[in-house]
PDB file of N, CA and C in Angstrom:
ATOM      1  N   UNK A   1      74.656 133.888  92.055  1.00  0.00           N
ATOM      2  CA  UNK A   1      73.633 134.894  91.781  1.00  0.00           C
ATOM      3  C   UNK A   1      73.419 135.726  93.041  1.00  0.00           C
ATOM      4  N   UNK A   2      73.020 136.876  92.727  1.00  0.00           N
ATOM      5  CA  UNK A   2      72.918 137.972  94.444  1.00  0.00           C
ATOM      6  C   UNK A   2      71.577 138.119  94.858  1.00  0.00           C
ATOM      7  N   UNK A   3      71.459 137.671  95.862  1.00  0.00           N
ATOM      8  CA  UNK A   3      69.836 137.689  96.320  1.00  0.00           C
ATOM      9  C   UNK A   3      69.479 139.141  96.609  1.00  0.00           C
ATOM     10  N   UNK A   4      68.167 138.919  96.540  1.00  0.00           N
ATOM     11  CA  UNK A   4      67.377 140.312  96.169  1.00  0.00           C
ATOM     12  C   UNK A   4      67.097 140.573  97.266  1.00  0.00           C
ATOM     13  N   UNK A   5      67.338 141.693  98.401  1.00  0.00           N
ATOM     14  CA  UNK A   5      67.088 142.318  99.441  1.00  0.00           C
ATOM     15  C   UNK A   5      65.593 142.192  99.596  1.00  0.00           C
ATOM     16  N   UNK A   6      65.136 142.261 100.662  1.00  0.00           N
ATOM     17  CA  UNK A   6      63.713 142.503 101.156  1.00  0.00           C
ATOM     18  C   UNK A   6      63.184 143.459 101.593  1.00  0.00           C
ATOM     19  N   UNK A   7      62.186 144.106 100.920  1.00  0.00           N
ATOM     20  CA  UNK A   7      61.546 145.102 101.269  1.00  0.00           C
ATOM     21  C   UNK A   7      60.117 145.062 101.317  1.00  0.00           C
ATOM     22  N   UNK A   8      59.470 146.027 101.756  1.00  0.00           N
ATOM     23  CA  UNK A   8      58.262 146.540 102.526  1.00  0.00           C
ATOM     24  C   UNK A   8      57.605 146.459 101.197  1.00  0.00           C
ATOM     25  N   UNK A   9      56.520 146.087 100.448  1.00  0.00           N
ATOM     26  CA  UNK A   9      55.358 146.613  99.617  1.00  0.00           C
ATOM     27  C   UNK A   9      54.480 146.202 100.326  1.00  0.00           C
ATOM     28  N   UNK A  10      53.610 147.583 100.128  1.00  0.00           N
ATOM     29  CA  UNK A  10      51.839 147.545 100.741  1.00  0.00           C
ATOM     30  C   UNK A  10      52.391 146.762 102.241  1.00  0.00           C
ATOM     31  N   UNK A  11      52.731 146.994 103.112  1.00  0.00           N
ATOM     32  CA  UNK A  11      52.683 146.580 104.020  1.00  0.00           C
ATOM     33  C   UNK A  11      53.357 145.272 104.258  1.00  0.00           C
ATOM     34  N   UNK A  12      53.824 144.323 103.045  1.00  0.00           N
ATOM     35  CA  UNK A  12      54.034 143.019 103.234  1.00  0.00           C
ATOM     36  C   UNK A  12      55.843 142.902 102.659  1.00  0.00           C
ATOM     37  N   UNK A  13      56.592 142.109 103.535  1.00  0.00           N
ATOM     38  CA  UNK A  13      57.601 141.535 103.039  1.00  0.00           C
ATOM     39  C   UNK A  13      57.672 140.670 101.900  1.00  0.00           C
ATOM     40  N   UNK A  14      58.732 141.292 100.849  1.00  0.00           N
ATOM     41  CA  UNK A  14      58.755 140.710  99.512  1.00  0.00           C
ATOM     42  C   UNK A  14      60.261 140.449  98.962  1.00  0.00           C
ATOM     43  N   UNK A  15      60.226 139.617  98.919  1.00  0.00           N
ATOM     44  CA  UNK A  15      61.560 139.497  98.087  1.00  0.00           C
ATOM     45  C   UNK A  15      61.921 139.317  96.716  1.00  0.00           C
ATOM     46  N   UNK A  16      60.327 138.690  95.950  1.00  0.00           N
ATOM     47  CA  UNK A  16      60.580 138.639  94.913  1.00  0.00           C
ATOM     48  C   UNK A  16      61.067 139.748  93.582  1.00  0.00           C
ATOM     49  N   UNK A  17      61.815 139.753  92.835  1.00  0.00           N
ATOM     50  CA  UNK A  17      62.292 140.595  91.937  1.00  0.00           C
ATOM     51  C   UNK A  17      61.296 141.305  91.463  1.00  0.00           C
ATOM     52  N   UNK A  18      60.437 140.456  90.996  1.00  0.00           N
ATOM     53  CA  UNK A  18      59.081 141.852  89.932  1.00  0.00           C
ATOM     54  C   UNK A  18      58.921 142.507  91.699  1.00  0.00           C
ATOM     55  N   UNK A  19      58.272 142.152  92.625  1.00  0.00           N
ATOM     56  CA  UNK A  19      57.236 143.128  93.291  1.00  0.00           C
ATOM     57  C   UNK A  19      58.822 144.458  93.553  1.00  0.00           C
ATOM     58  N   UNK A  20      59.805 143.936  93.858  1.00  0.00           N
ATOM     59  CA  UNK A  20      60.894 145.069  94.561  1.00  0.00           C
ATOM     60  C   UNK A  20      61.199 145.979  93.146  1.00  0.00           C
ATOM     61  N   UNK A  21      61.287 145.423  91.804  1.00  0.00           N
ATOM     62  CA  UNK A  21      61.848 146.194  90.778  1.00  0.00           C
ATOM     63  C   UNK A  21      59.970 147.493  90.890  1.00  0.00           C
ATOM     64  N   UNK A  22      59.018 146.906  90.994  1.00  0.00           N
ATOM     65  CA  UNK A  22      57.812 147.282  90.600  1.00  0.00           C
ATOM     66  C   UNK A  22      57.686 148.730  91.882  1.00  0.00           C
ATOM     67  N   UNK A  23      58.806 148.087  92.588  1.00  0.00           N
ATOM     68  CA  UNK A  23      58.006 149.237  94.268  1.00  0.00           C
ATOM     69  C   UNK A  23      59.476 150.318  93.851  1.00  0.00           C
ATOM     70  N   UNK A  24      60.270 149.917  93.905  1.00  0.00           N
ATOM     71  CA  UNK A  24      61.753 151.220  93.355  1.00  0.00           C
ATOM     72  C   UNK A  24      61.017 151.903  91.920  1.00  0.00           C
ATOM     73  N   UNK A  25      60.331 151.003  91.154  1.00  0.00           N
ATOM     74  CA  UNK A  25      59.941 151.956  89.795  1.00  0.00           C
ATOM     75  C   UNK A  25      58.784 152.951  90.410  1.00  0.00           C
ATOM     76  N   UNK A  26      57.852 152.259  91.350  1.00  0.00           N
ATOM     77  CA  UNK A  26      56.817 153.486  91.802  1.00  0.00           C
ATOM     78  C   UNK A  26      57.418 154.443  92.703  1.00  0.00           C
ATOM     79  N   UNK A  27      58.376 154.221  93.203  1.00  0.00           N
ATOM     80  CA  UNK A  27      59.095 155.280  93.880  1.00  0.00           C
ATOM     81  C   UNK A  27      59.521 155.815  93.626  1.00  0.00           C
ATOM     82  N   UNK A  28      60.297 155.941  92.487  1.00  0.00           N
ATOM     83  CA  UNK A  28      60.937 157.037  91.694  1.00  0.00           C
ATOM     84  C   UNK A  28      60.188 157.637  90.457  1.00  0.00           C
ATOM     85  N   UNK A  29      58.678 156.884  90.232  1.00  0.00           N
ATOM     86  CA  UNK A  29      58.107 158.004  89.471  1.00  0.00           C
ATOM     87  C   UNK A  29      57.193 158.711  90.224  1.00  0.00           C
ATOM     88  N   UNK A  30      57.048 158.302  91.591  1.00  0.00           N
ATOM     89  CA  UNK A  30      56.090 159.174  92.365  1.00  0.00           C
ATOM     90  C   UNK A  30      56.820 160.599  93.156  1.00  0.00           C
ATOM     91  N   UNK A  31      58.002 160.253  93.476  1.00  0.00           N
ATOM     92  CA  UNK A  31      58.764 160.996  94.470  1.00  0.00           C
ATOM     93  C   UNK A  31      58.687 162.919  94.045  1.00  0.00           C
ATOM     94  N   UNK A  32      58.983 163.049  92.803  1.00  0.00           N
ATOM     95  CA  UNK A  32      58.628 164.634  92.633  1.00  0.00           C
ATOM     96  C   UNK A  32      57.673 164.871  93.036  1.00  0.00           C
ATOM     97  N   UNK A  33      56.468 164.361  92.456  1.00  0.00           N
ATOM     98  CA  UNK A  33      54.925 164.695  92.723  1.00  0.00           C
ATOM     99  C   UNK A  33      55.230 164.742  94.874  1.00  0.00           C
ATOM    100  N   UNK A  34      55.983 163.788  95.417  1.00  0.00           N
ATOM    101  CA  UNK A  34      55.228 163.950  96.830  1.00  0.00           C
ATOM    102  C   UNK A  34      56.211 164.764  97.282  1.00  0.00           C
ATOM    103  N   UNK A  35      57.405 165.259  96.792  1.00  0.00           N
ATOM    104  CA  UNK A  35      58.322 166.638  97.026  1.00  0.00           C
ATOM    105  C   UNK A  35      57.282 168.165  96.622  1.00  0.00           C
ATOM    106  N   UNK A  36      56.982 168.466  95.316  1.00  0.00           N
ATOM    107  CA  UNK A  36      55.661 169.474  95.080  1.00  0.00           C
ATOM    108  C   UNK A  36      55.375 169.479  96.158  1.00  0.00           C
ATOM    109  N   UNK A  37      54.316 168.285  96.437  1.00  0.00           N
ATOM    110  CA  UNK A  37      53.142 168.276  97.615  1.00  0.00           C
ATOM    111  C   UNK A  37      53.938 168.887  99.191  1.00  0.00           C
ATOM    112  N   UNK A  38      55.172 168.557  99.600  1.00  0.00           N
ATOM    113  CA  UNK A  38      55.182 169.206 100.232  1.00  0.00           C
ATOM    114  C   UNK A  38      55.882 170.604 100.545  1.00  0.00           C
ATOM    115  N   UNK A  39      56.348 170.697  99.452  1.00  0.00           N
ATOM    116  CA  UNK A  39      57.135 171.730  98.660  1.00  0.00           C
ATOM    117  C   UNK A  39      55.834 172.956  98.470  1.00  0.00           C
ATOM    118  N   UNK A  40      54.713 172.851  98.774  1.00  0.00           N
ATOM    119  CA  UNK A  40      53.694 173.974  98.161  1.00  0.00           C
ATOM    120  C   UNK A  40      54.058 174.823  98.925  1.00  0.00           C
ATOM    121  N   UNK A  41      53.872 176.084  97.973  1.00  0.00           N
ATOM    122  CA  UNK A  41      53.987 177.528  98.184  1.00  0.00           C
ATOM    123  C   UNK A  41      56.092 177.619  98.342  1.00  0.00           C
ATOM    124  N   UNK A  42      56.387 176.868  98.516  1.00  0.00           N
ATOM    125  CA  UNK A  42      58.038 177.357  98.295  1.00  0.00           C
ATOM    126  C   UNK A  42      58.742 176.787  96.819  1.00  0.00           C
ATOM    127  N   UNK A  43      57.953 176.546  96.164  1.00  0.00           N
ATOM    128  CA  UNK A  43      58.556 176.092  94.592  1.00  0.00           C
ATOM    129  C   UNK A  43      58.346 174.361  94.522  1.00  0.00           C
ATOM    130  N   UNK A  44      58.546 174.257  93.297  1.00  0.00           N
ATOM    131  CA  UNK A  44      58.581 173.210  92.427  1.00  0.00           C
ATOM    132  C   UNK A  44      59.952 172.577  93.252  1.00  0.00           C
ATOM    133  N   UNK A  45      59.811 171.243  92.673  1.00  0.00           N
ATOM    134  CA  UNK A  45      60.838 170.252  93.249  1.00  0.00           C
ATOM    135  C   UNK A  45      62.180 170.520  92.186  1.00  0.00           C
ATOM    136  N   UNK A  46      62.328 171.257  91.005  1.00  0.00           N
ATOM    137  CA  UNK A  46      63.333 171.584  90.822  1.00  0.00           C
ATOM    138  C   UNK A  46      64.186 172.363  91.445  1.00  0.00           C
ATOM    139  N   UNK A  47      63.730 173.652  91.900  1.00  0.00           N
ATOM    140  CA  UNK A  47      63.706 174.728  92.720  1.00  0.00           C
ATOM    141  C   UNK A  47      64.197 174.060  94.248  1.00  0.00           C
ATOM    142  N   UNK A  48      64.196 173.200  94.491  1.00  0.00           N
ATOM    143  CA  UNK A  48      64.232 172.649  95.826  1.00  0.00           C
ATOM    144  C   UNK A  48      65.411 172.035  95.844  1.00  0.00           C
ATOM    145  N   UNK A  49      65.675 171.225  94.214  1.00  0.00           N
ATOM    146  CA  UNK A  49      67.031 170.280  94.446  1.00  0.00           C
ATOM    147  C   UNK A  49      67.868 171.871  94.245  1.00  0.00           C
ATOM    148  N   UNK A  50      67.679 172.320  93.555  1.00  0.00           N
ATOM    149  CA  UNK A  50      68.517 173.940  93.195  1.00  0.00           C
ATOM    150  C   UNK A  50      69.120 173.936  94.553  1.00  0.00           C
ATOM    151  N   UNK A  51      68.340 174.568  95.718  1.00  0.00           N
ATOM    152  CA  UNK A  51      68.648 175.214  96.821  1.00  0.00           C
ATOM    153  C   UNK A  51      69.339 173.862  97.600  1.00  0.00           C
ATOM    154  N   UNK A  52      69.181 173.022  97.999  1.00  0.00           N
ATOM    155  CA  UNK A  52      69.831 171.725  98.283  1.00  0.00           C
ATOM    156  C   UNK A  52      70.911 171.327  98.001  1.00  0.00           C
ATOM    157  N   UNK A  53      71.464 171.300  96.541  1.00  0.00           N
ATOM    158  CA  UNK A  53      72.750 171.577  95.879  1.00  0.00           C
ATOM    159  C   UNK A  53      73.086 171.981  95.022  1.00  0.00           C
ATOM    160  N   UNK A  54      73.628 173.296  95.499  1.00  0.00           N
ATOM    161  CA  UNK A  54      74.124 174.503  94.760  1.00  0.00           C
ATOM    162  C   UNK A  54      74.995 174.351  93.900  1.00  0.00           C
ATOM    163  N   UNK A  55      75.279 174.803  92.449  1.00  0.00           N
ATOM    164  CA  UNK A  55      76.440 174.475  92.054  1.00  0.00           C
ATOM    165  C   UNK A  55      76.083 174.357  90.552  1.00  0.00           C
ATOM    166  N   UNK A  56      77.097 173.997  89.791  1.00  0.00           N
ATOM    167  CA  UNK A  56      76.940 173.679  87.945  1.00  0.00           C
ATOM    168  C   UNK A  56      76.856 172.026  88.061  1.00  0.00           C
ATOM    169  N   UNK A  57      75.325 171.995  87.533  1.00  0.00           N
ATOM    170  CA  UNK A  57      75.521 170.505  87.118  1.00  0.00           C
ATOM    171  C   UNK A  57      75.456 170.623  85.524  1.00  0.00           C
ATOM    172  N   UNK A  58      76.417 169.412  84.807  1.00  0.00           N
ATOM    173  CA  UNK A  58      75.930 169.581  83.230  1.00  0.00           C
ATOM    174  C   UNK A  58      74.939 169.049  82.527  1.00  0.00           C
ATOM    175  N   UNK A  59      74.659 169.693  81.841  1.00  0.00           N
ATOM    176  CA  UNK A  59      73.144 169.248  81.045  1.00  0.00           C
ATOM    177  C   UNK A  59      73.313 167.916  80.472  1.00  0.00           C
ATOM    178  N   UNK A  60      72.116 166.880  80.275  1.00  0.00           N
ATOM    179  CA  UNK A  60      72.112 165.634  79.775  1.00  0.00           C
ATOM    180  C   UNK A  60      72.010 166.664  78.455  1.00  0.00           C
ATOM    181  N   UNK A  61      72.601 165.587  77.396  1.00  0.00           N
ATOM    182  CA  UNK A  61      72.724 165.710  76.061  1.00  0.00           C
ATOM    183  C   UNK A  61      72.143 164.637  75.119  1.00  0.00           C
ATOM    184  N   UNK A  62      71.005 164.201  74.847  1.00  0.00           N
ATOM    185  CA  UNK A  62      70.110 163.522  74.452  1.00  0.00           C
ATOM    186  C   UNK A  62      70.219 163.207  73.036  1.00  0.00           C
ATOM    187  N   UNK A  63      71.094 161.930  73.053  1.00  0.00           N
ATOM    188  CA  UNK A  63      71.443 161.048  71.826  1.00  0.00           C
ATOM    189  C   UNK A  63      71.007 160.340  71.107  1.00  0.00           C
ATOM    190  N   UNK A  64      70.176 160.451  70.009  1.00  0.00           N
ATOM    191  CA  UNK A  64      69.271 159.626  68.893  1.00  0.00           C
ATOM    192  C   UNK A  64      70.225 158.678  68.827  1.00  0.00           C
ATOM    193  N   UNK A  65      69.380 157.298  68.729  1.00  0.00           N
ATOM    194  CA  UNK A  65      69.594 155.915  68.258  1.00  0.00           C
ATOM    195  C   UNK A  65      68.630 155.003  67.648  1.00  0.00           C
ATOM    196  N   UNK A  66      69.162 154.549  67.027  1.00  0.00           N
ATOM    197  CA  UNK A  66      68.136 153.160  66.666  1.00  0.00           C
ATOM    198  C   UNK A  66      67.568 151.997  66.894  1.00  0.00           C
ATOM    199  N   UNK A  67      66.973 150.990  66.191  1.00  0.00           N
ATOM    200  CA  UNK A  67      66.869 149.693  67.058  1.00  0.00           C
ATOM    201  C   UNK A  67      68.277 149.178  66.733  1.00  0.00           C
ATOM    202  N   UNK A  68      68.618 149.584  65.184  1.00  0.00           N
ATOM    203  CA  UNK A  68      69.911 148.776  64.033  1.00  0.00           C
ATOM    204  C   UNK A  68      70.921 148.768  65.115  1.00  0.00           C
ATOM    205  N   UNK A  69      70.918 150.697  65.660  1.00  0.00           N
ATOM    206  CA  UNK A  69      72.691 150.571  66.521  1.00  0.00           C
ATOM    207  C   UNK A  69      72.369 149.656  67.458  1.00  0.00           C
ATOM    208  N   UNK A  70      71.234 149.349  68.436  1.00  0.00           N
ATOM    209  CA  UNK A  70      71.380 148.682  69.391  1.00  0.00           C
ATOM    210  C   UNK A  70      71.669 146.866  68.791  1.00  0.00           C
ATOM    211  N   UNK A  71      71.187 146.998  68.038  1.00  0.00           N
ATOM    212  CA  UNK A  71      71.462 145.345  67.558  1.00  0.00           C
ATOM    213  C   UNK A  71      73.273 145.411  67.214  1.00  0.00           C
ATOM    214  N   UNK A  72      73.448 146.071  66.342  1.00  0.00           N
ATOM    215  CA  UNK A  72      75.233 146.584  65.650  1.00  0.00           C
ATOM    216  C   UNK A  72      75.787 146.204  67.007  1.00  0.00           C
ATOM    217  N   UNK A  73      75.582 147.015  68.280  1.00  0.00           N
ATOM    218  CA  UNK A  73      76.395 146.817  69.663  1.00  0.00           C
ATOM    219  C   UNK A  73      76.388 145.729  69.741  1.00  0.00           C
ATOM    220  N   UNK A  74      75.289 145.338  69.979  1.00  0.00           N
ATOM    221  CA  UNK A  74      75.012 143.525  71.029  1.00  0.00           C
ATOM    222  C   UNK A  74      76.181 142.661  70.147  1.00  0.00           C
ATOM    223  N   UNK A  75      75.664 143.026  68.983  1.00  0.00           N
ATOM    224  CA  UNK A  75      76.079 141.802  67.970  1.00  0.00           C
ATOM    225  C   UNK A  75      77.943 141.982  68.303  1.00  0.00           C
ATOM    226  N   UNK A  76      78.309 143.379  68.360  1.00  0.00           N
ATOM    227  CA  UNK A  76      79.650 143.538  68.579  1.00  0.00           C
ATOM    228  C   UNK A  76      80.565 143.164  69.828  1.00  0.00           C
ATOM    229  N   UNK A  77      79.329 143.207  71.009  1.00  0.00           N
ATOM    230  CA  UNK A  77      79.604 142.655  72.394  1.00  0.00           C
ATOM    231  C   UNK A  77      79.645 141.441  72.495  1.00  0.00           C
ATOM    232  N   UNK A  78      78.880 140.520  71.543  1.00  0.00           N
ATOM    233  CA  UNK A  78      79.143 139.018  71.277  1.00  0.00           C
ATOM    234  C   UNK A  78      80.678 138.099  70.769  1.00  0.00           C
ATOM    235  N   UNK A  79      81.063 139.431  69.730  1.00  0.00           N
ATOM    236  CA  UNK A  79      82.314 138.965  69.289  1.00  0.00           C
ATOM    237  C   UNK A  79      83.230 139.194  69.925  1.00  0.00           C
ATOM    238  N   UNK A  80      83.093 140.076  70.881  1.00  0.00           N
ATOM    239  CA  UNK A  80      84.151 140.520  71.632  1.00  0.00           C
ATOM    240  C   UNK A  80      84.642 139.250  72.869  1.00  0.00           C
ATOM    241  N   UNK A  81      83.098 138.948  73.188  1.00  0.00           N
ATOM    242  CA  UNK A  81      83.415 137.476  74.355  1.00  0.00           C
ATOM    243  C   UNK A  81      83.503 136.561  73.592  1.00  0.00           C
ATOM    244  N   UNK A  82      83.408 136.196  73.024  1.00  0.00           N
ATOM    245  CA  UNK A  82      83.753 134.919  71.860  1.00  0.00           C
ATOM    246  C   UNK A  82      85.787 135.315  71.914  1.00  0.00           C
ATOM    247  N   UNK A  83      85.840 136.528  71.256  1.00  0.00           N
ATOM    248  CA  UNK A  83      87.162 136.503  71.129  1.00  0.00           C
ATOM    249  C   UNK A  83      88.064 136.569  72.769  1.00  0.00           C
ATOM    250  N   UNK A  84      87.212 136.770  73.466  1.00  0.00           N
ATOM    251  CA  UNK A  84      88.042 136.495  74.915  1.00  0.00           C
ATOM    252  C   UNK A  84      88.179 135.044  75.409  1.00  0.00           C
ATOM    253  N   UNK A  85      87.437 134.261  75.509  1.00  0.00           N
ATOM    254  CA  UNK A  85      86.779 132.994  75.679  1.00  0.00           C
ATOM    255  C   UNK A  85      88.601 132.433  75.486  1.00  0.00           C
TER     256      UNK A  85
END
């Protein structure tokens, strides 16, 4: 199993999985908001990755699914290691 790196929350060394999964999830839903903040008066944090890197990125293309397909997969990823085994 791969041990979980240690990092900084609130000030304290943590290694455990919830607090590090819990501090990368607040970090990446906070990070635009503290780009804005210092981004005021020169644009939005889109506007910022824009000028940062220039270029064609392609659009996400946003694929309806179900709970059924996700069960259909699993169930299909099961037979598949069964038939490797």
């Amino acid at each position: 199993m791969e041990q979980v790196p240690t990092i900084l929350v609130n000030e304290e060394k943590s290694k455990d999985p919830t607090n590090v999964a819990k501090a990368f999830n607040n970090f990446f839903i906070t990070i635009t908001e503290k780009v804005n903040n210092q981004q005021t008066g020169k644009g939005n944090s889109t506007s910022v990755l824009k000028v940062s890197f220039p270029g064609n990125f392609s659009s996400l293309k946003i694929i309806p699914f179900t709970e059924a397909d996700i069960k259909s997969i699993m169930h299909f990823l099961k037979k598949i290691q069964v038939m490797m085994k």
